[in-house]
C-alpha atoms as a PDB file:
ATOM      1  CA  UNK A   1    -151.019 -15.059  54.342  1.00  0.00           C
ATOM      2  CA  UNK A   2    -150.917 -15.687  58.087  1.00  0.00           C
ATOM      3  CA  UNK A   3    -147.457 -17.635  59.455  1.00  0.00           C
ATOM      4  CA  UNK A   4    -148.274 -21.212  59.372  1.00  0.00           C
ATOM      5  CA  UNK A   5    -146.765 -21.370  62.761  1.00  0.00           C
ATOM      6  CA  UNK A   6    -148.779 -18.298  64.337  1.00  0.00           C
ATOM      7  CA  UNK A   7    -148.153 -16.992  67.626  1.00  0.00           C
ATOM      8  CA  UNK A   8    -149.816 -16.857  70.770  1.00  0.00           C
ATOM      9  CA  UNK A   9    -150.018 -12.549  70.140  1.00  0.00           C
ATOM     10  CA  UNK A  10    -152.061 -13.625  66.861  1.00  0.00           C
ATOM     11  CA  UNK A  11    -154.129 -16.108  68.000  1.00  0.00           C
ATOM     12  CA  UNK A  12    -155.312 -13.937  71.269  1.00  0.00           C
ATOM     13  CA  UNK A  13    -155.627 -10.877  69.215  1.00  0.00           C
ATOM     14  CA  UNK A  14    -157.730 -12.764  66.439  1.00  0.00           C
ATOM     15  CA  UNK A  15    -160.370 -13.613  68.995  1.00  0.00           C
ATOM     16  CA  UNK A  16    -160.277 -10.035  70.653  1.00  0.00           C
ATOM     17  CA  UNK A  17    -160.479  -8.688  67.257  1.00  0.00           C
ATOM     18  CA  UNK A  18    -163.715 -10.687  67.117  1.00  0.00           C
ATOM     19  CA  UNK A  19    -165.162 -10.187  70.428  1.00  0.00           C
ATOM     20  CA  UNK A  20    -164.408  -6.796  69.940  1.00  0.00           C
ATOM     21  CA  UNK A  21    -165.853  -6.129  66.622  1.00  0.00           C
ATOM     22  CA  UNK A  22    -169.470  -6.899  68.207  1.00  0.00           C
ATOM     23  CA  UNK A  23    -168.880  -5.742  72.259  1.00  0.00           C
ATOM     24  CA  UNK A  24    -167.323  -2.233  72.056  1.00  0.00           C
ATOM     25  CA  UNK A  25    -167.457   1.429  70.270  1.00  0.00           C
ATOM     26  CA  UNK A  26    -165.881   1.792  67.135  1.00  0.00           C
ATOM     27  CA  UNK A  27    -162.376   3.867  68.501  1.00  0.00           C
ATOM     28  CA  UNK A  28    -161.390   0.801  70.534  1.00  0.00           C
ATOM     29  CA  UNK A  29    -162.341  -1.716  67.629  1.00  0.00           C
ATOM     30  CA  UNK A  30    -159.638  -0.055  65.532  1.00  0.00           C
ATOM     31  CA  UNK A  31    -157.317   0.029  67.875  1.00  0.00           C
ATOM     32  CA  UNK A  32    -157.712  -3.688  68.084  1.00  0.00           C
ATOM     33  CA  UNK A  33    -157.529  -4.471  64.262  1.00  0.00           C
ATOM     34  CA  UNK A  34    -154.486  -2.139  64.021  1.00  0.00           C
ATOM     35  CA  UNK A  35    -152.713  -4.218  66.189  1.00  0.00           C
ATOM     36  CA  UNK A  36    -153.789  -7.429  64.658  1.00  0.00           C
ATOM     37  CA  UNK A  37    -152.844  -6.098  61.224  1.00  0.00           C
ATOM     38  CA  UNK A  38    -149.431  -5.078  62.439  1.00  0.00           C
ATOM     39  CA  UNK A  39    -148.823  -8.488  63.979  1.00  0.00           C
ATOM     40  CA  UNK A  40    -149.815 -10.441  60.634  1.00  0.00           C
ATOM     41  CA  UNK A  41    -147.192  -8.108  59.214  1.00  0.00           C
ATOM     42  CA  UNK A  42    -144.460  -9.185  61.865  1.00  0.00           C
ATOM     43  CA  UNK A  43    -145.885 -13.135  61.035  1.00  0.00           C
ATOM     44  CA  UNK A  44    -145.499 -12.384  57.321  1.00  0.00           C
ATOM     45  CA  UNK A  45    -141.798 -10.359  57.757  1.00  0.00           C
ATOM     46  CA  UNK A  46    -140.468 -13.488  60.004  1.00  0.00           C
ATOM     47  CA  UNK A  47    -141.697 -15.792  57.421  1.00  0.00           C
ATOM     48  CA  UNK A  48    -139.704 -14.179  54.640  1.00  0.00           C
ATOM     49  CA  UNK A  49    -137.068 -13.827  56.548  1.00  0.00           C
ATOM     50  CA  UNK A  50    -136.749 -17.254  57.782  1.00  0.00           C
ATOM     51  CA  UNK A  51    -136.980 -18.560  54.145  1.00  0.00           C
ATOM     52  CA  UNK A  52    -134.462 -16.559  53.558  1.00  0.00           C
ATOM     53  CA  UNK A  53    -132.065 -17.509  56.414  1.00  0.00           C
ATOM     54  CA  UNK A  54    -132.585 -21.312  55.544  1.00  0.00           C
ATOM     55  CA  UNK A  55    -131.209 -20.762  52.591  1.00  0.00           C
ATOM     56  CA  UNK A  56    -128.223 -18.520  53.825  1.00  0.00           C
ATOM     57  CA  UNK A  57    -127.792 -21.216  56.117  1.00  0.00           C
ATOM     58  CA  UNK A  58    -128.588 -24.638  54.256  1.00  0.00           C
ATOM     59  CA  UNK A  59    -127.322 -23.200  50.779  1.00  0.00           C
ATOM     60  CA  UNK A  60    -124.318 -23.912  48.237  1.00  0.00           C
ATOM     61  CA  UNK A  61    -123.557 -20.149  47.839  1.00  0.00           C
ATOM     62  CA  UNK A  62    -124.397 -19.664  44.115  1.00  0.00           C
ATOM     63  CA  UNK A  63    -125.745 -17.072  41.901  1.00  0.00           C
ATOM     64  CA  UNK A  64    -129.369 -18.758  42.347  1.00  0.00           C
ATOM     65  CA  UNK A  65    -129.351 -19.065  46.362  1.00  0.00           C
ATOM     66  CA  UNK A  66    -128.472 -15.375  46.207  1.00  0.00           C
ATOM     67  CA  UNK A  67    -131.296 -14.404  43.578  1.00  0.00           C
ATOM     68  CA  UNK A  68    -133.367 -16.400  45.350  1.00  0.00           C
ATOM     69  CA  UNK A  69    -132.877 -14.179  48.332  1.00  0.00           C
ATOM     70  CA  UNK A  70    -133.251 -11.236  46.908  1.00  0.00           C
ATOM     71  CA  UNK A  71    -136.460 -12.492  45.177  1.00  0.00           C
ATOM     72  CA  UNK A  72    -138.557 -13.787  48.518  1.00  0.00           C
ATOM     73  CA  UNK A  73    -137.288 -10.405  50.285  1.00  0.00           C
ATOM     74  CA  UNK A  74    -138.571  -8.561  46.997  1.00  0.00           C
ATOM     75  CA  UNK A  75    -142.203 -10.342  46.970  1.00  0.00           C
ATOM     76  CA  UNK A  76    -142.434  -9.517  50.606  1.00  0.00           C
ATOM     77  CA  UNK A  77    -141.304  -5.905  49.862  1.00  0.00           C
ATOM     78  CA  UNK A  78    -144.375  -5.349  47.299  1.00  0.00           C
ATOM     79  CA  UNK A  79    -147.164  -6.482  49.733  1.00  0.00           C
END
């Protein structure tokens, strides 16, 4: 799942990725996607971690904001 709020990076690289797929050889195509993948991994990792902060930030402190934590840092862990 892409950020809802994606970044510029993402968005440009999405349409390289594209042009790229049909325009040059192979070795630069993969190049391309392997950046793209590792920026919808950054997208994904802030996500988490932003969930995460709000409810460090917005919480009451309890057992259940902490599991709650753990558990959206855990989901993003198994991807």
């Amino acid at each position: 799942m892409l950020n809802e709020r994606p970044t510029p990076d993402t968005e440009e690289l999405k349409c390289l990725a594209l042009i790229e797929v049909m325009a040059v050889p192979f070795e630069r195509r993969e190049i391309a996607l392997g950046t793209l993948r590792a920026i919808k991994e950054r997208d994904e990792a802030r996500e988490a971690l932003m969930k995460i902060e709000d409810l460090f930030i917005d919480g009451e402190n309890t057992h259940d904001d902490w599991f709650k934590m753990g558990s959206i840092a855990k989901e993003y862990f198994k991807k």
